[in-house]
Every structure is written in C-alpha cells, then in structure tokens.
PDB file of N, CA and C in Angstrom:
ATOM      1  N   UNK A   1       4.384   3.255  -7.536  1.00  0.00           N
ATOM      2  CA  UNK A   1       4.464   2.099  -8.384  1.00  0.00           C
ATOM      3  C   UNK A   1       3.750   0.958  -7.659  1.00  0.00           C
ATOM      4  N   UNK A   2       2.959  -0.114  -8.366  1.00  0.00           N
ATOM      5  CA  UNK A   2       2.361  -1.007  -7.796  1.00  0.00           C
ATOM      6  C   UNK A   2       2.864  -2.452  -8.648  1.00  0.00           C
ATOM      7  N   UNK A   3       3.220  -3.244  -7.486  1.00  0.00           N
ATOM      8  CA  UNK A   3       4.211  -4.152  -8.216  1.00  0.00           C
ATOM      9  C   UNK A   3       3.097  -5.624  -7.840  1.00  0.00           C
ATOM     10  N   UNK A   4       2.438  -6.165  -8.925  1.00  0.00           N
ATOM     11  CA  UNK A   4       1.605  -7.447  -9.189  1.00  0.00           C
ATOM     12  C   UNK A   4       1.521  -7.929 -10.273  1.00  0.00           C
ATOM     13  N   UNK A   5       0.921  -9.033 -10.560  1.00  0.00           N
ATOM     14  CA  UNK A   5       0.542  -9.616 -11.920  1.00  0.00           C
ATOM     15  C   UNK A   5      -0.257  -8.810 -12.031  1.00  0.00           C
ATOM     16  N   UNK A   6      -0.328  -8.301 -13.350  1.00  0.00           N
ATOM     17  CA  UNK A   6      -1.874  -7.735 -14.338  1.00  0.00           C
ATOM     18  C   UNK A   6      -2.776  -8.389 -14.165  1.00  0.00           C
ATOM     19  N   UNK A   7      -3.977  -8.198 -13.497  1.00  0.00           N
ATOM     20  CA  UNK A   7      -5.325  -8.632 -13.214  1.00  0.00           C
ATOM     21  C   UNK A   7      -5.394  -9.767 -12.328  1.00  0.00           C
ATOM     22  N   UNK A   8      -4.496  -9.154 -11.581  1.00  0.00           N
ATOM     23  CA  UNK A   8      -4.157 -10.126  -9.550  1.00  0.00           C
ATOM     24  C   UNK A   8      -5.230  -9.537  -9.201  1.00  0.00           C
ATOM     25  N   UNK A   9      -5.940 -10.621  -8.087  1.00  0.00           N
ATOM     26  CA  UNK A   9      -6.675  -9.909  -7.117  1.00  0.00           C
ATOM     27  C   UNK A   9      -5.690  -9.019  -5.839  1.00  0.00           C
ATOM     28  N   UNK A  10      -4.116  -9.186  -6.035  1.00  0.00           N
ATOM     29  CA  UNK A  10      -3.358  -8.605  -5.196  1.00  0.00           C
ATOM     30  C   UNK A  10      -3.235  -6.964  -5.778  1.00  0.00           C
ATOM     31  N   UNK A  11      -2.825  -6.994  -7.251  1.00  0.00           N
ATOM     32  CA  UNK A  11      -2.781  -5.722  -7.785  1.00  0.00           C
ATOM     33  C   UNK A  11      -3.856  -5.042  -7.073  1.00  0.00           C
ATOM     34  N   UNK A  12      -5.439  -5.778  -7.418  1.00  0.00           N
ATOM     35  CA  UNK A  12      -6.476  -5.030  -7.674  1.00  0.00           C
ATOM     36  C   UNK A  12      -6.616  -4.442  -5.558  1.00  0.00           C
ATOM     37  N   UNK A  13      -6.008  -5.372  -4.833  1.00  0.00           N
ATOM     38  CA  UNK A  13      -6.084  -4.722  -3.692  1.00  0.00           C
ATOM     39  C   UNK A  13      -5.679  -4.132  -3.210  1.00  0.00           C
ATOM     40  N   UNK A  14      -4.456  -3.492  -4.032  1.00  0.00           N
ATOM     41  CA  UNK A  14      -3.164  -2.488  -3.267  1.00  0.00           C
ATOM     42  C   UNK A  14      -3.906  -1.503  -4.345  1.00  0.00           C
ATOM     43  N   UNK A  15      -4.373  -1.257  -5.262  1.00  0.00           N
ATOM     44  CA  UNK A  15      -4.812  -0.125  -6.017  1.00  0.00           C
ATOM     45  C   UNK A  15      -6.547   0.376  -5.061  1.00  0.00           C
ATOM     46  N   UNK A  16      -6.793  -0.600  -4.404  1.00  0.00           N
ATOM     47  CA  UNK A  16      -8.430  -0.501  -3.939  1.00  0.00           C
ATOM     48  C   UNK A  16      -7.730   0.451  -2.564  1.00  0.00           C
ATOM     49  N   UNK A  17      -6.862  -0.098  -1.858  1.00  0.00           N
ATOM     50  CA  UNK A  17      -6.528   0.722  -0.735  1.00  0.00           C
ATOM     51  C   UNK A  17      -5.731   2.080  -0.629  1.00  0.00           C
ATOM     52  N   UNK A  18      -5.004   2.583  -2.107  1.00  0.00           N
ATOM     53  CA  UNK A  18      -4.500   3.834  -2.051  1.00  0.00           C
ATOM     54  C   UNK A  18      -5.639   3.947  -2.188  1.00  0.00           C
ATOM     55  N   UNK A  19      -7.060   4.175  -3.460  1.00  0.00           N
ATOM     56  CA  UNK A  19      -7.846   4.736  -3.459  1.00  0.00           C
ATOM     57  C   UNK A  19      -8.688   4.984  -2.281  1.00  0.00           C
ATOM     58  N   UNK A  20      -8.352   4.477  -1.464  1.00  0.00           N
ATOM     59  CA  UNK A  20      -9.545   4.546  -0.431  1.00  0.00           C
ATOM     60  C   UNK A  20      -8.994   5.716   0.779  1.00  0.00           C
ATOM     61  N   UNK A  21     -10.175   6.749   0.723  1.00  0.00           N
ATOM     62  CA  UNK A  21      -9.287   7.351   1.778  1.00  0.00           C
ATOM     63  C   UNK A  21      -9.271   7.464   3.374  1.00  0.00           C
ATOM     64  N   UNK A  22      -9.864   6.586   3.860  1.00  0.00           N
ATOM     65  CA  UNK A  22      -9.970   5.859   4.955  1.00  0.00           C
ATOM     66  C   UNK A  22      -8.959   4.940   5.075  1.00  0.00           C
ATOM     67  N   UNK A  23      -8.161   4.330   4.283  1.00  0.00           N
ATOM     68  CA  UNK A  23      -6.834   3.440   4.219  1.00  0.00           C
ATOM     69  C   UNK A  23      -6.238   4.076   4.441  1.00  0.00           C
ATOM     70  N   UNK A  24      -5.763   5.369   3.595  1.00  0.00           N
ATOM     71  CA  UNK A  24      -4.368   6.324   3.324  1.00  0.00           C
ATOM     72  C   UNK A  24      -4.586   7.385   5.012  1.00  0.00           C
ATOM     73  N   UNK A  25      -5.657   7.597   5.633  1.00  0.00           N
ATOM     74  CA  UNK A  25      -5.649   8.336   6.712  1.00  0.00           C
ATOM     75  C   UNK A  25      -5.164   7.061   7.948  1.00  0.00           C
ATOM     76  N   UNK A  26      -5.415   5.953   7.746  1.00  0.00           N
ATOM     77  CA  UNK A  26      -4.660   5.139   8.835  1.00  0.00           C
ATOM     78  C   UNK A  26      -3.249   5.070   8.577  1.00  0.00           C
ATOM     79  N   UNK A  27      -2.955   4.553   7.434  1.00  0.00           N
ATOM     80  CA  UNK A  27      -0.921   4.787   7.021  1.00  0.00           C
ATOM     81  C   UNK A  27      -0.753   5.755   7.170  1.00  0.00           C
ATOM     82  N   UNK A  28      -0.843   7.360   6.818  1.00  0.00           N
ATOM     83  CA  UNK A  28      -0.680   8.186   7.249  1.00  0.00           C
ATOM     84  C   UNK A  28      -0.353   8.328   8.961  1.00  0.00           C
ATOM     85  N   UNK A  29      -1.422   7.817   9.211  1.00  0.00           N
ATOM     86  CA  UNK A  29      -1.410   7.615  11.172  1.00  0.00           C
ATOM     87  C   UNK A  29      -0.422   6.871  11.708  1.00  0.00           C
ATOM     88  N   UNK A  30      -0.068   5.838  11.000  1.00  0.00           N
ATOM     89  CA  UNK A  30       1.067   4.989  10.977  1.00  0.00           C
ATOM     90  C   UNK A  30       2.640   5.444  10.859  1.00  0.00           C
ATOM     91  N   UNK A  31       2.647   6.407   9.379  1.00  0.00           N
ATOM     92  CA  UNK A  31       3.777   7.194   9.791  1.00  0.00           C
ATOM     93  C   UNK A  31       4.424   8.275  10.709  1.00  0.00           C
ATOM     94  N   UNK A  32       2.918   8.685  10.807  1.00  0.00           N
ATOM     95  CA  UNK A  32       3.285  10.125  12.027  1.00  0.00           C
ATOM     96  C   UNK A  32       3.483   9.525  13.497  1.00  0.00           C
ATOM     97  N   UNK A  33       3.113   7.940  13.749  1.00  0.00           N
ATOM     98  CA  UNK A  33       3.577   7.332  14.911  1.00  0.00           C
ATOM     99  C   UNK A  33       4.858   7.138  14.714  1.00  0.00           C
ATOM    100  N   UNK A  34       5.563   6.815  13.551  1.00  0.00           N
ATOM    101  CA  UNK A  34       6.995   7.065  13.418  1.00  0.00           C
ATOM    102  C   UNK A  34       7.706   8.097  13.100  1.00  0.00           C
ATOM    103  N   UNK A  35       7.116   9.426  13.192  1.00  0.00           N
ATOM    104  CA  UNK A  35       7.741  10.586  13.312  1.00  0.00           C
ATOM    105  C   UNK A  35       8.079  11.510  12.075  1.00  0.00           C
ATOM    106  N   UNK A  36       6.915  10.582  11.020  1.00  0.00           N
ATOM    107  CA  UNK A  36       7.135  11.710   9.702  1.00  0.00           C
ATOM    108  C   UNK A  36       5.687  12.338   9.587  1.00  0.00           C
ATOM    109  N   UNK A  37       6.078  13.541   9.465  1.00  0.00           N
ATOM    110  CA  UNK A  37       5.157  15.069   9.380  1.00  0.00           C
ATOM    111  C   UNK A  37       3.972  14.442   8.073  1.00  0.00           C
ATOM    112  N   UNK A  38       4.715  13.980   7.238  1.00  0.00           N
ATOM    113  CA  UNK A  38       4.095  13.939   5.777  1.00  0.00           C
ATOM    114  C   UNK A  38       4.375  11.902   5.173  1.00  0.00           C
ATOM    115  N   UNK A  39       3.959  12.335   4.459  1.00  0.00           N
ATOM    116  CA  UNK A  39       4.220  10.567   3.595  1.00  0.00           C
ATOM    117  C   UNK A  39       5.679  10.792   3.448  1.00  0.00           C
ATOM    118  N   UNK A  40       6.721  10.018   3.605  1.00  0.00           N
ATOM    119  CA  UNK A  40       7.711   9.551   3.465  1.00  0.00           C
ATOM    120  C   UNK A  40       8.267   9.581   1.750  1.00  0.00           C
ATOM    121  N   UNK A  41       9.178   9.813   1.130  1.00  0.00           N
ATOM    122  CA  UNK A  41       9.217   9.933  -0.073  1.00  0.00           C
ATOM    123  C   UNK A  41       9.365   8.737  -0.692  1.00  0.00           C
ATOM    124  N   UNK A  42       9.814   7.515  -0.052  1.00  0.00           N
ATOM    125  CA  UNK A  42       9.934   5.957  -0.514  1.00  0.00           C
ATOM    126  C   UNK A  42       8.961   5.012   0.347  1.00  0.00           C
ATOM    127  N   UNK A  43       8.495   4.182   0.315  1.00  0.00           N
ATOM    128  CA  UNK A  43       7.580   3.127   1.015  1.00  0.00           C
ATOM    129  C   UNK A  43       7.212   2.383   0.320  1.00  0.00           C
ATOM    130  N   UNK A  44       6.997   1.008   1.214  1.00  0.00           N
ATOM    131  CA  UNK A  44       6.142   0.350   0.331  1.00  0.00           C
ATOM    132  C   UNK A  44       5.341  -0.735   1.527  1.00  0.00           C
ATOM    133  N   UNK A  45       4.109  -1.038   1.020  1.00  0.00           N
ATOM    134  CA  UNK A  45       2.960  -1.361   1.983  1.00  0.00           C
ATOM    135  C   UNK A  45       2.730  -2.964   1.627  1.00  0.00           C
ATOM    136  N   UNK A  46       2.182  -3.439   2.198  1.00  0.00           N
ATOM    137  CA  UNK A  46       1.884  -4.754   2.432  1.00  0.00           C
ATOM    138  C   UNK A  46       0.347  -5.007   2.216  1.00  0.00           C
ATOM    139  N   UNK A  47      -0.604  -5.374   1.588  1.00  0.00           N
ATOM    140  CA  UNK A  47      -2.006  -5.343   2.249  1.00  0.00           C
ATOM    141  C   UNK A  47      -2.299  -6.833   1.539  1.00  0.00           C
ATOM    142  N   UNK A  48      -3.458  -7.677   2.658  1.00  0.00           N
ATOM    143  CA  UNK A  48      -3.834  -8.402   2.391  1.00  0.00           C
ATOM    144  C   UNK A  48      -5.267  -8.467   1.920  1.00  0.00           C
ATOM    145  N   UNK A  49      -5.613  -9.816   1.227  1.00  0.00           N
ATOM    146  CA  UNK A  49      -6.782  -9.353   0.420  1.00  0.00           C
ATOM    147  C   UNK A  49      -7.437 -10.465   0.800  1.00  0.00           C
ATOM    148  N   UNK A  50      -9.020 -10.631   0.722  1.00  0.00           N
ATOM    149  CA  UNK A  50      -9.784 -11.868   0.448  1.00  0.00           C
ATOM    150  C   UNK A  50     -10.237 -11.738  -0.890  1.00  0.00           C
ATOM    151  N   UNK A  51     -10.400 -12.947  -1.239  1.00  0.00           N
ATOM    152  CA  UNK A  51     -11.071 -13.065  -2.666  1.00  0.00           C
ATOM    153  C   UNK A  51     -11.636 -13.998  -3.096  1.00  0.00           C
ATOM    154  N   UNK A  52     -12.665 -13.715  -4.093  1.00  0.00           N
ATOM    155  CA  UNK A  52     -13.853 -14.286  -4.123  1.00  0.00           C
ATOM    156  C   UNK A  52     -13.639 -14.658  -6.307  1.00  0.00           C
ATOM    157  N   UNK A  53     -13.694 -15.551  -6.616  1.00  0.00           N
ATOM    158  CA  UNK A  53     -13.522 -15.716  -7.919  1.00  0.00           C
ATOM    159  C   UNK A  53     -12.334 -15.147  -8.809  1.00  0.00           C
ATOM    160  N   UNK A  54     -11.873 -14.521  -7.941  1.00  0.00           N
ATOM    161  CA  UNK A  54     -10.492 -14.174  -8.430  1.00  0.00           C
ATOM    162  C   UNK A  54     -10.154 -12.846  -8.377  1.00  0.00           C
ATOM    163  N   UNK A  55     -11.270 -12.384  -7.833  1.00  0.00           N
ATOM    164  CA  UNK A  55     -11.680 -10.761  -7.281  1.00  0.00           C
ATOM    165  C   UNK A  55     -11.068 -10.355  -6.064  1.00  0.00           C
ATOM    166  N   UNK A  56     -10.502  -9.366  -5.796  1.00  0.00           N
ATOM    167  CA  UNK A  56     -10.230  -8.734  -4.149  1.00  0.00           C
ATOM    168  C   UNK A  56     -11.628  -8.505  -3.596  1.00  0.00           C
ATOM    169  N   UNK A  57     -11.482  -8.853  -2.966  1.00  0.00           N
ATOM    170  CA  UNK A  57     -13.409  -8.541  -2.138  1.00  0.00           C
ATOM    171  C   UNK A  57     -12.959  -7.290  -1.120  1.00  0.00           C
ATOM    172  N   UNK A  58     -11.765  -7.070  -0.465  1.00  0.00           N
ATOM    173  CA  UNK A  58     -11.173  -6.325   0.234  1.00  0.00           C
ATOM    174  C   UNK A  58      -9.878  -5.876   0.355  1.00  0.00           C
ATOM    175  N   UNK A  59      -9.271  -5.117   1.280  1.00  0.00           N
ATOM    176  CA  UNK A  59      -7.758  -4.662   0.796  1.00  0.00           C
ATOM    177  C   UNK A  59      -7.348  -4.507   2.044  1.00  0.00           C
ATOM    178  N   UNK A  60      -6.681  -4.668   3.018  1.00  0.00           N
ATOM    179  CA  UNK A  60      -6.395  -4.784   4.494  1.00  0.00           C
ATOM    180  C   UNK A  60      -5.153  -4.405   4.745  1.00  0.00           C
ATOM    181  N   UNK A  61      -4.881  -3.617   5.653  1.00  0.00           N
ATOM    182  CA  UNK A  61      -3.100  -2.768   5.494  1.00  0.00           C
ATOM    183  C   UNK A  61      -2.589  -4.318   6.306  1.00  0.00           C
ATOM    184  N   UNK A  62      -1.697  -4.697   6.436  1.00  0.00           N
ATOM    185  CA  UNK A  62      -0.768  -5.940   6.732  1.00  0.00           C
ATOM    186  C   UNK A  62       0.715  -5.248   7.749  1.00  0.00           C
ATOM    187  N   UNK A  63       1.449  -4.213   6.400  1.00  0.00           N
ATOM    188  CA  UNK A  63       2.329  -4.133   7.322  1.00  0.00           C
ATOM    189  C   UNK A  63       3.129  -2.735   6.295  1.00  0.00           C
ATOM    190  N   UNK A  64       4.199  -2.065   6.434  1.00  0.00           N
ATOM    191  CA  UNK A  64       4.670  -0.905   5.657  1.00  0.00           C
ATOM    192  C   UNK A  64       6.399  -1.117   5.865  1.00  0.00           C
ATOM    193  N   UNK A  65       7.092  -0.637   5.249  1.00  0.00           N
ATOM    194  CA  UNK A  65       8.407  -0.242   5.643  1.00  0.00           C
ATOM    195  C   UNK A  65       8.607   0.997   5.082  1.00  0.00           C
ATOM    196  N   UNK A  66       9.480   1.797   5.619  1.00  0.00           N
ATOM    197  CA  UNK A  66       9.813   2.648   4.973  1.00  0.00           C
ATOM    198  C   UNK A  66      11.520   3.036   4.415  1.00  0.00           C
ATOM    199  N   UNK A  67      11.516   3.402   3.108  1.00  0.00           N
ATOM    200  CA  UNK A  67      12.842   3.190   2.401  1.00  0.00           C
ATOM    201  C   UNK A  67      14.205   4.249   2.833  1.00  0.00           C
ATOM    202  N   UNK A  68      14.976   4.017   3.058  1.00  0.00           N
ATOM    203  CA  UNK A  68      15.878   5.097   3.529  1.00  0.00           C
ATOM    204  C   UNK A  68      16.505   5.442   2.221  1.00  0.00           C
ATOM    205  N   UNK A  69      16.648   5.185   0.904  1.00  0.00           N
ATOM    206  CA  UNK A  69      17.030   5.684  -0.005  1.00  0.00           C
ATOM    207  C   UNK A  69      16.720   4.947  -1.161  1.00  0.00           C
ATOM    208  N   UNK A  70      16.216   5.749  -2.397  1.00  0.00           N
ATOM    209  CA  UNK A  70      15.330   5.495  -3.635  1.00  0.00           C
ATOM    210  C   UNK A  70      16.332   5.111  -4.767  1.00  0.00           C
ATOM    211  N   UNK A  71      16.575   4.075  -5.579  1.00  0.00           N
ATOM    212  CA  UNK A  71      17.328   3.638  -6.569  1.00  0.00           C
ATOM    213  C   UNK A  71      16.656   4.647  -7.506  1.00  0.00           C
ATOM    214  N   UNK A  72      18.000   4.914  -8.412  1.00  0.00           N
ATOM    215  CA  UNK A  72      17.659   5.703  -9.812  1.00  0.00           C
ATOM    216  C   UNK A  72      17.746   5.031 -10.780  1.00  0.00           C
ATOM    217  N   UNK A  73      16.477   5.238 -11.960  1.00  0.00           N
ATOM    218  CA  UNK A  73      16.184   4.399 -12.530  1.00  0.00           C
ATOM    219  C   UNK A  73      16.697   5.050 -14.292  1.00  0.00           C
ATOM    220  N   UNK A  74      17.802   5.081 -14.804  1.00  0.00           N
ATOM    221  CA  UNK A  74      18.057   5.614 -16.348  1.00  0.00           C
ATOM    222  C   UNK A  74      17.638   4.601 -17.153  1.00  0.00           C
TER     223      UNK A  74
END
C-alpha cells in the first residue's frame, strides 16, 4: 500500500523507488543486516524526494521500520 495525496510528488517517489530495482536490492540489504532472509511481511519505508514543478525528480531511501504485527482490515 502506498499512502500519499493523489498526484504528490511524494506518492510519485515512493512508487519510483519500489519500481526501481536498484532501490529494492539496497532495502533488501537493509533487512538482511537485520536478520531477515526475505522482505519482512509488514514495513513501511520512508524516502525522500527532490522536486522540480511539482514532479519527484528522485526517490531516496530515508529510513524503514519494520512492523511486528499487521492490522486486519474487514
């Protein structure tokens, strides 16, 4: 889930950095320094952006936590 305003340059930079897979191989690197084999089943990432007219020009990892247990959503 990606949590922004519709047509944020924040949305558009947390969607630019899953896609990227040079991002997802550093978080990845990030978790296995904390001792998970695989992606974690809850997380959520931080990334900062520059922007240019209202555009993400870039997407920059910032910071991660990871969730110890997932709310259910009925």
């Amino acid at each position: 889930m990606f949590a922004g305003f519709s047509g944020s340059p924040g949305a558009q930079a947390a969607i630019d950095f899953f896609r990227s897979p040079s991002s997802l191989r550093e978080l990845q690197k990030r978790f296995r320094q904390q001792g998970y084999a695989k992606f974690p089943p809850a997380y959520q990432v931080i990334v900062r952006c520059g922007v240019d007219m209202e555009t993400a020009i870039n997407a920059v990892y910032e910071n991660h936590v990871v969730l110890d247990s997932v709310p259910v959503i009925e």
